[in-house]
PDB file of N, CA and C in Angstrom:
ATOM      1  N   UNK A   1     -55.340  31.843  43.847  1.00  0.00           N
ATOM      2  CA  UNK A   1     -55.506  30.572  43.172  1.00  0.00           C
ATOM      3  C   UNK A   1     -56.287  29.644  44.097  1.00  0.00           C
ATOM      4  N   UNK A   2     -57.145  28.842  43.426  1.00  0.00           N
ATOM      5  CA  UNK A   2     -57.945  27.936  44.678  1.00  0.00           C
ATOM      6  C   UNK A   2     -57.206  26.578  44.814  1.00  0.00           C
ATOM      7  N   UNK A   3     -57.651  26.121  45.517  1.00  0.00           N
ATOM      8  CA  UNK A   3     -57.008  24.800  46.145  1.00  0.00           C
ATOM      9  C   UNK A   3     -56.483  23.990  45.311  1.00  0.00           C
ATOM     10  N   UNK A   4     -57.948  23.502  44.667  1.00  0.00           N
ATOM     11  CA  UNK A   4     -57.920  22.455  43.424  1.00  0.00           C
ATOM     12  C   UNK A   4     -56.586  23.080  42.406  1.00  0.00           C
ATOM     13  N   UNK A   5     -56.868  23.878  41.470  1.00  0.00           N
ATOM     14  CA  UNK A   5     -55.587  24.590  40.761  1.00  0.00           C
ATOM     15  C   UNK A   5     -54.324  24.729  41.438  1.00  0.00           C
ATOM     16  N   UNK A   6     -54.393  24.657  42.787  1.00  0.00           N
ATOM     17  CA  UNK A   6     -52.567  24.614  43.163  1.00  0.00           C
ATOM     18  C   UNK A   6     -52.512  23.372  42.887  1.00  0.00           C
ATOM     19  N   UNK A   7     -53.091  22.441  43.646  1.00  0.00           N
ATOM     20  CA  UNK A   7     -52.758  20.774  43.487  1.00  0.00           C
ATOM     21  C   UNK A   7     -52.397  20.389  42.171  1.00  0.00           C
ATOM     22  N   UNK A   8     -53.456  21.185  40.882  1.00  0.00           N
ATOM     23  CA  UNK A   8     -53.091  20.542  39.967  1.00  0.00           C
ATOM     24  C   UNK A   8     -51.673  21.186  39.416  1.00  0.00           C
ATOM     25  N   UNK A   9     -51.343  22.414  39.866  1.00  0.00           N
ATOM     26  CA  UNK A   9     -50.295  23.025  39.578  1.00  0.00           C
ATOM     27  C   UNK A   9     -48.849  22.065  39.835  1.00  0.00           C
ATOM     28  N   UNK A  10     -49.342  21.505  41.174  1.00  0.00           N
ATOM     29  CA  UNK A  10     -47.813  20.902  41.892  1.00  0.00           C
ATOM     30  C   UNK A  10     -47.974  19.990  41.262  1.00  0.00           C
ATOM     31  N   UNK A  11     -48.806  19.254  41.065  1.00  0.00           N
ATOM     32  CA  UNK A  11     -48.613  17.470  40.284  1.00  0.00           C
ATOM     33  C   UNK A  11     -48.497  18.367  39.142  1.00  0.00           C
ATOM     34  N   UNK A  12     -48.505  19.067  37.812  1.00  0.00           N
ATOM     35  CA  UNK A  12     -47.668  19.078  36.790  1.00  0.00           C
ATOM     36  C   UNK A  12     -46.433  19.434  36.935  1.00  0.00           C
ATOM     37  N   UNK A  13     -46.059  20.294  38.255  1.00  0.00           N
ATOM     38  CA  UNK A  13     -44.558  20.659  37.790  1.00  0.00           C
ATOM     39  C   UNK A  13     -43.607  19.372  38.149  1.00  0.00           C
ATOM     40  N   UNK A  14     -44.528  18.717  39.480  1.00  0.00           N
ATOM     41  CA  UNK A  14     -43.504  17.091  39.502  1.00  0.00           C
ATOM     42  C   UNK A  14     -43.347  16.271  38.765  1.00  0.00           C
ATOM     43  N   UNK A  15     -44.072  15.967  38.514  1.00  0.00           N
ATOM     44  CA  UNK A  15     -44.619  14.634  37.099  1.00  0.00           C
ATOM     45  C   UNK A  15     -43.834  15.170  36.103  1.00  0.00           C
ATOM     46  N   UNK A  16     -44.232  16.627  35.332  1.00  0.00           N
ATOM     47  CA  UNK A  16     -43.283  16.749  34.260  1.00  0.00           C
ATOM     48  C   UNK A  16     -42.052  16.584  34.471  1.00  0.00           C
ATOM     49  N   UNK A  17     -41.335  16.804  35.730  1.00  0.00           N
ATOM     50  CA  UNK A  17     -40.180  17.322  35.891  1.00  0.00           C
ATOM     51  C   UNK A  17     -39.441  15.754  36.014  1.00  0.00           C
ATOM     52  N   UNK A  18     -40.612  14.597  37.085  1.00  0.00           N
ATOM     53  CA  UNK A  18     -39.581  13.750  36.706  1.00  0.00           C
ATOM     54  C   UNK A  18     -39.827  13.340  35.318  1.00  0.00           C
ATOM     55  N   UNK A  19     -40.388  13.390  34.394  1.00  0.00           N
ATOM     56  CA  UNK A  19     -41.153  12.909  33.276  1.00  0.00           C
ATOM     57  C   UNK A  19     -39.591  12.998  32.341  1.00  0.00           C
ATOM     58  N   UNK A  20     -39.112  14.524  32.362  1.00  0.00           N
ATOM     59  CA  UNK A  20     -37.710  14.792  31.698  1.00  0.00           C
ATOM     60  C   UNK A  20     -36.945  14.246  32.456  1.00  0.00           C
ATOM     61  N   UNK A  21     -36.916  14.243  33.581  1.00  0.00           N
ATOM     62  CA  UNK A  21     -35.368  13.640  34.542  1.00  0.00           C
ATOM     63  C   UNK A  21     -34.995  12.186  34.066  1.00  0.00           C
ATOM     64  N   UNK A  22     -36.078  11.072  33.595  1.00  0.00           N
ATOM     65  CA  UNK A  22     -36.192   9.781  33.723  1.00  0.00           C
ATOM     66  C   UNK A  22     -35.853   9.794  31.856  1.00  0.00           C
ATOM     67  N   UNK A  23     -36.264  10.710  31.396  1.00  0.00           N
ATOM     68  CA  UNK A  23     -35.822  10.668  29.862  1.00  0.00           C
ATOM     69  C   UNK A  23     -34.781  10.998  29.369  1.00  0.00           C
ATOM     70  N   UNK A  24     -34.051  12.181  30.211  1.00  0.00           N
ATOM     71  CA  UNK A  24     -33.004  12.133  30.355  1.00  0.00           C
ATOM     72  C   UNK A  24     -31.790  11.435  30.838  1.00  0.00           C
ATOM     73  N   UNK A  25     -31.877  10.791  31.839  1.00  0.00           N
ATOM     74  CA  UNK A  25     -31.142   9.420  32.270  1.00  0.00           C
ATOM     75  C   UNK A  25     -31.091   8.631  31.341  1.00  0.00           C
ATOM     76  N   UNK A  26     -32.083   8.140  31.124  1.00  0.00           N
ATOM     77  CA  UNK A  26     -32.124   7.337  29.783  1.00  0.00           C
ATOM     78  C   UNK A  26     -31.055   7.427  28.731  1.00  0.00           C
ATOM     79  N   UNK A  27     -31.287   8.665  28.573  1.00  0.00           N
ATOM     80  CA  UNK A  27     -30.455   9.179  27.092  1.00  0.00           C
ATOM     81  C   UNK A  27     -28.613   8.711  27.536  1.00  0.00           C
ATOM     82  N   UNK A  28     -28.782   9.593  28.513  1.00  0.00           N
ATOM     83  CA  UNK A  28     -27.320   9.661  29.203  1.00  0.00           C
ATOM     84  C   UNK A  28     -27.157   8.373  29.756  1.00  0.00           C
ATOM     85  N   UNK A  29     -27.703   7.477  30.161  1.00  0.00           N
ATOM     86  CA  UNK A  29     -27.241   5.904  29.914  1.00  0.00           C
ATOM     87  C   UNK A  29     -26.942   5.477  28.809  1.00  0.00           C
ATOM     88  N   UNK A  30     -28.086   5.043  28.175  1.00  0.00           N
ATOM     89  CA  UNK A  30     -27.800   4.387  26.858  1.00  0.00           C
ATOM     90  C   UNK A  30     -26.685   5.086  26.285  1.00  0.00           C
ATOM     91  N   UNK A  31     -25.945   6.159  25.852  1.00  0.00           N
ATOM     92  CA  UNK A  31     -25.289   6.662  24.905  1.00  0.00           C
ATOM     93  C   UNK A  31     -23.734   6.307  25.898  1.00  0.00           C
ATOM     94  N   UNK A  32     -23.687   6.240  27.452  1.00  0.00           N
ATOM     95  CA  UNK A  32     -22.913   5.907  28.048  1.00  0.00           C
ATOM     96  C   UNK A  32     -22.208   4.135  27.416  1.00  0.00           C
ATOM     97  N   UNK A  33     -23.499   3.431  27.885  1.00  0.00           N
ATOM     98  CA  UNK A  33     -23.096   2.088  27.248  1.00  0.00           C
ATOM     99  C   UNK A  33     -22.853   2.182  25.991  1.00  0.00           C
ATOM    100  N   UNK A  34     -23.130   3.148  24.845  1.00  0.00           N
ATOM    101  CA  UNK A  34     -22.947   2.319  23.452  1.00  0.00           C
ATOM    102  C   UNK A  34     -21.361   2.772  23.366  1.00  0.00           C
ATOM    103  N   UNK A  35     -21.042   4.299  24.169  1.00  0.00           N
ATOM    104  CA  UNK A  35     -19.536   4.484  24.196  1.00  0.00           C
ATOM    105  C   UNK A  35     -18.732   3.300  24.792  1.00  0.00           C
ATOM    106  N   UNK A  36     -19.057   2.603  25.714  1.00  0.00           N
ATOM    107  CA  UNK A  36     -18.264   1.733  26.208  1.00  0.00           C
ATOM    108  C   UNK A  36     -18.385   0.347  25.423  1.00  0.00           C
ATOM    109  N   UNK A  37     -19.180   0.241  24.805  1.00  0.00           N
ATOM    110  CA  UNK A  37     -19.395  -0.988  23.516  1.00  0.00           C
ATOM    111  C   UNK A  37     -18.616  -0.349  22.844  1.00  0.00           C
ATOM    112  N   UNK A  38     -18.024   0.410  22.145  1.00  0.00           N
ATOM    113  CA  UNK A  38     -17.352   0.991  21.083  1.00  0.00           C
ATOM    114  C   UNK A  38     -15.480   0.984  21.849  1.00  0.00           C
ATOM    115  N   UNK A  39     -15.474   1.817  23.079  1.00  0.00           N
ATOM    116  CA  UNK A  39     -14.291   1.517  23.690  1.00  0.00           C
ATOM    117  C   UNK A  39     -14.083   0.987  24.779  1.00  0.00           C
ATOM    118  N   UNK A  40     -13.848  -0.029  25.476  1.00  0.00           N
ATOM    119  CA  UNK A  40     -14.110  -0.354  26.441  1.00  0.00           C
ATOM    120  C   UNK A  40     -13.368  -0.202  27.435  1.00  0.00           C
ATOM    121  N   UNK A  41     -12.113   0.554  26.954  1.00  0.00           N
ATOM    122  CA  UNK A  41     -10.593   0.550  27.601  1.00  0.00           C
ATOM    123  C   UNK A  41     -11.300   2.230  28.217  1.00  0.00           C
ATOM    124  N   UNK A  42     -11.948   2.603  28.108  1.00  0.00           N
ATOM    125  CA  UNK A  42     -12.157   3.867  28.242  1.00  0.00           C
ATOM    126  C   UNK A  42     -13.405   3.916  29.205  1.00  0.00           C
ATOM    127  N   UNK A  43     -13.633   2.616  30.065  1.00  0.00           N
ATOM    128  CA  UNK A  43     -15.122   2.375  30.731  1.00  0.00           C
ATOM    129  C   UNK A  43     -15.020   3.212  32.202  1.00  0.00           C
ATOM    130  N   UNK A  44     -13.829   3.231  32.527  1.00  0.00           N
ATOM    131  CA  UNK A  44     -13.977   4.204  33.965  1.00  0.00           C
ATOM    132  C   UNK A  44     -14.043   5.862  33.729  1.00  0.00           C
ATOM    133  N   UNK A  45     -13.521   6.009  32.846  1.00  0.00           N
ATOM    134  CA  UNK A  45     -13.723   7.597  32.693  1.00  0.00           C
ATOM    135  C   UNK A  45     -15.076   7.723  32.194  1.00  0.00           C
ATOM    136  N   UNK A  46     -15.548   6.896  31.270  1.00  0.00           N
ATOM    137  CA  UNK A  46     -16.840   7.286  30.642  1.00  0.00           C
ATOM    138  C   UNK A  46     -18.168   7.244  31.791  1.00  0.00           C
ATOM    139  N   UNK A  47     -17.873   6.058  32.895  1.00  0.00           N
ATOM    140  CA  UNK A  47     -18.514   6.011  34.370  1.00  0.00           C
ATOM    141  C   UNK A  47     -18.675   6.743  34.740  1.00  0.00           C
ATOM    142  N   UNK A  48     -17.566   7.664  35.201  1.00  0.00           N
ATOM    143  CA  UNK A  48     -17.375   8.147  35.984  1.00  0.00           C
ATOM    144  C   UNK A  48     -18.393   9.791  35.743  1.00  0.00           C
ATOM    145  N   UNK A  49     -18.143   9.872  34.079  1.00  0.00           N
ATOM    146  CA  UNK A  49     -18.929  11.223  33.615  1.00  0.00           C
ATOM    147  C   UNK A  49     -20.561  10.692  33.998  1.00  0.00           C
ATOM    148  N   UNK A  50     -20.388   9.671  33.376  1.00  0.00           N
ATOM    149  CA  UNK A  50     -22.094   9.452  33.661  1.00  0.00           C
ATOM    150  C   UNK A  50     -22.549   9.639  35.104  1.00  0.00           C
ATOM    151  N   UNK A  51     -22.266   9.021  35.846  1.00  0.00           N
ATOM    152  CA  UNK A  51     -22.777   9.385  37.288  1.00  0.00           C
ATOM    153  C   UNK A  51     -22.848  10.933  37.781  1.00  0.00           C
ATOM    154  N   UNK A  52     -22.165  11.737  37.463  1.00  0.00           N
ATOM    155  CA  UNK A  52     -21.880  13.178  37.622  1.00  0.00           C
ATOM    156  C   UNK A  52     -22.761  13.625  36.708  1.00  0.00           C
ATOM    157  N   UNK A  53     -23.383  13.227  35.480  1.00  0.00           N
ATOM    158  CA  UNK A  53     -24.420  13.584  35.028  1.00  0.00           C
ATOM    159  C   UNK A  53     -25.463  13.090  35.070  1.00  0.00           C
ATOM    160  N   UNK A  54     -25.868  12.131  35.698  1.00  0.00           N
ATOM    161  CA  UNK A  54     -26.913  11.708  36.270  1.00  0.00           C
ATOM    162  C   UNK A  54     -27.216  12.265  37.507  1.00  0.00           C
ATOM    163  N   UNK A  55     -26.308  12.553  38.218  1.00  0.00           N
ATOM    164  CA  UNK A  55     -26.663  13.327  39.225  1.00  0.00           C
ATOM    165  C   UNK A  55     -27.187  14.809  39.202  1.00  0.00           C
ATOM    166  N   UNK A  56     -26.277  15.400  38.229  1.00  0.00           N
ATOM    167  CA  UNK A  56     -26.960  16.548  37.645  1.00  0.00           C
ATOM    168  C   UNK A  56     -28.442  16.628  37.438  1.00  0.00           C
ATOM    169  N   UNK A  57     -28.829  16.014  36.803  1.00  0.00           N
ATOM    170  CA  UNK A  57     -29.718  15.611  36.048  1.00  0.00           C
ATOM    171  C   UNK A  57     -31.220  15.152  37.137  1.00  0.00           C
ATOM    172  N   UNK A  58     -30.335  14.592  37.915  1.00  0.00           N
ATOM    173  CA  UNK A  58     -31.696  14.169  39.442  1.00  0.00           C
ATOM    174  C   UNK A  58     -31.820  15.368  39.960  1.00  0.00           C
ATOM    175  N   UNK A  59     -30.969  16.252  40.205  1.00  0.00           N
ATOM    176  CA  UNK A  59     -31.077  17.777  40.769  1.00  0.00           C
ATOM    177  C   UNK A  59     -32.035  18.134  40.286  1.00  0.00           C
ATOM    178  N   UNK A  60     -32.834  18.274  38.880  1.00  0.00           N
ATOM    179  CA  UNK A  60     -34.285  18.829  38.193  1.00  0.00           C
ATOM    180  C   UNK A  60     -35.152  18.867  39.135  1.00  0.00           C
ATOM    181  N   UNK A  61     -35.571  17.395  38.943  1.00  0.00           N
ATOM    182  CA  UNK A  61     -36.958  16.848  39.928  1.00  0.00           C
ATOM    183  C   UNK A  61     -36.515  17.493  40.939  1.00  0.00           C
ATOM    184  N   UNK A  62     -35.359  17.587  41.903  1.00  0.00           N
ATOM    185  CA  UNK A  62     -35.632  17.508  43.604  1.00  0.00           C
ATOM    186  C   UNK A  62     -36.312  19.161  43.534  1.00  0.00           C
ATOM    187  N   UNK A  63     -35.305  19.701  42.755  1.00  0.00           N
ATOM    188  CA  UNK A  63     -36.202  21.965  42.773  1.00  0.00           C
ATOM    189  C   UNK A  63     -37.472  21.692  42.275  1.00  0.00           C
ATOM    190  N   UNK A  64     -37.836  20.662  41.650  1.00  0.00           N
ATOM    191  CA  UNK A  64     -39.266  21.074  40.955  1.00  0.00           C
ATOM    192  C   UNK A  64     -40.241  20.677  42.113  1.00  0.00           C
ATOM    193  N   UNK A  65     -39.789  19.171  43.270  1.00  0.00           N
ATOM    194  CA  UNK A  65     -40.204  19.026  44.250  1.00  0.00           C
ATOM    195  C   UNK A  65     -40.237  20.345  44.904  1.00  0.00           C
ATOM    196  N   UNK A  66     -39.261  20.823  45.697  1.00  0.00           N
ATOM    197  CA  UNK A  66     -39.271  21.934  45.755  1.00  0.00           C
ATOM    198  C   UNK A  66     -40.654  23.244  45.709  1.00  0.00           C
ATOM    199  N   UNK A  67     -40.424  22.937  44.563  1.00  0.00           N
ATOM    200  CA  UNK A  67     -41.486  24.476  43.787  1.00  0.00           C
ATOM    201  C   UNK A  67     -42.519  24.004  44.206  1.00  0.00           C
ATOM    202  N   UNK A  68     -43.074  22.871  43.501  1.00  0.00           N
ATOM    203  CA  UNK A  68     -44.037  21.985  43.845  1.00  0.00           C
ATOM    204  C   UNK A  68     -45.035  22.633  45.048  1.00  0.00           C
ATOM    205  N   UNK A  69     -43.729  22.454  46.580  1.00  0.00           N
ATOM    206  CA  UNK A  69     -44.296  22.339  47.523  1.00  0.00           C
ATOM    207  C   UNK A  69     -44.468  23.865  48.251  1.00  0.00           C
ATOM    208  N   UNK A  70     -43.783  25.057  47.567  1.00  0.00           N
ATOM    209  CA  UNK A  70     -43.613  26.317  47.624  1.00  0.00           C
ATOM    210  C   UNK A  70     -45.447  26.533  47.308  1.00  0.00           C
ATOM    211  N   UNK A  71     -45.783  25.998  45.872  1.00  0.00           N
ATOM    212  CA  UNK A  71     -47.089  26.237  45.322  1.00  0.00           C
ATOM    213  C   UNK A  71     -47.933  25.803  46.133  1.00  0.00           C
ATOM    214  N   UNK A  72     -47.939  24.347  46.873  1.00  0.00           N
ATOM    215  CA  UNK A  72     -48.722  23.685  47.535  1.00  0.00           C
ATOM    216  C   UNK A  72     -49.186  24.466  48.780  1.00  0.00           C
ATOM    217  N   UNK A  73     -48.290  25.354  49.229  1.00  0.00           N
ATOM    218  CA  UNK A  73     -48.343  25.985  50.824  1.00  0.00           C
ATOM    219  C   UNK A  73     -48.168  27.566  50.977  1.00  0.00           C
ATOM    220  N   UNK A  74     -47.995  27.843  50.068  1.00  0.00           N
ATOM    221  CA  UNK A  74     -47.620  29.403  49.706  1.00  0.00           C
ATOM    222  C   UNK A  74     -48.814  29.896  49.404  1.00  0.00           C
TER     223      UNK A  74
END
């Protein structure tokens, strides 16, 4: 593969990857708050999932960084 084509290789797998990570947060926020608008007695457990899936969820990007940089130097 030549130079140019890895580079462009690694900037799509990052970009896409945070592209879903940041759309995904999203999702898993917003639907966090509208549960806690609906119950509010229920705001630390529903927290508590969200952060554990947001974190999940940041894990994407960091392997795609990762790969990224496997492609970049490999």
């Amino acid at each position: 593969m030549t130079t140019g084509l890895k580079d462009l290789a690694a900037a799509l797998v990052a970009g896409l990857a945070a592209l879903a990570a940041s759309l995904g947060n999203g999702k898993v926020i917003s639907k966090t708050i509208e549960g806690i608008a609906r119950q509010p007695e229920s705001a630390g457990n529903l927290r508590a999932t969200m952060f554990i899936g947001v974190g999940l969820i940041e894990a994407v990007p960091i392997l795609a960084i990762v790969i990224a940089f496997l492609i970049l130097f490999l």
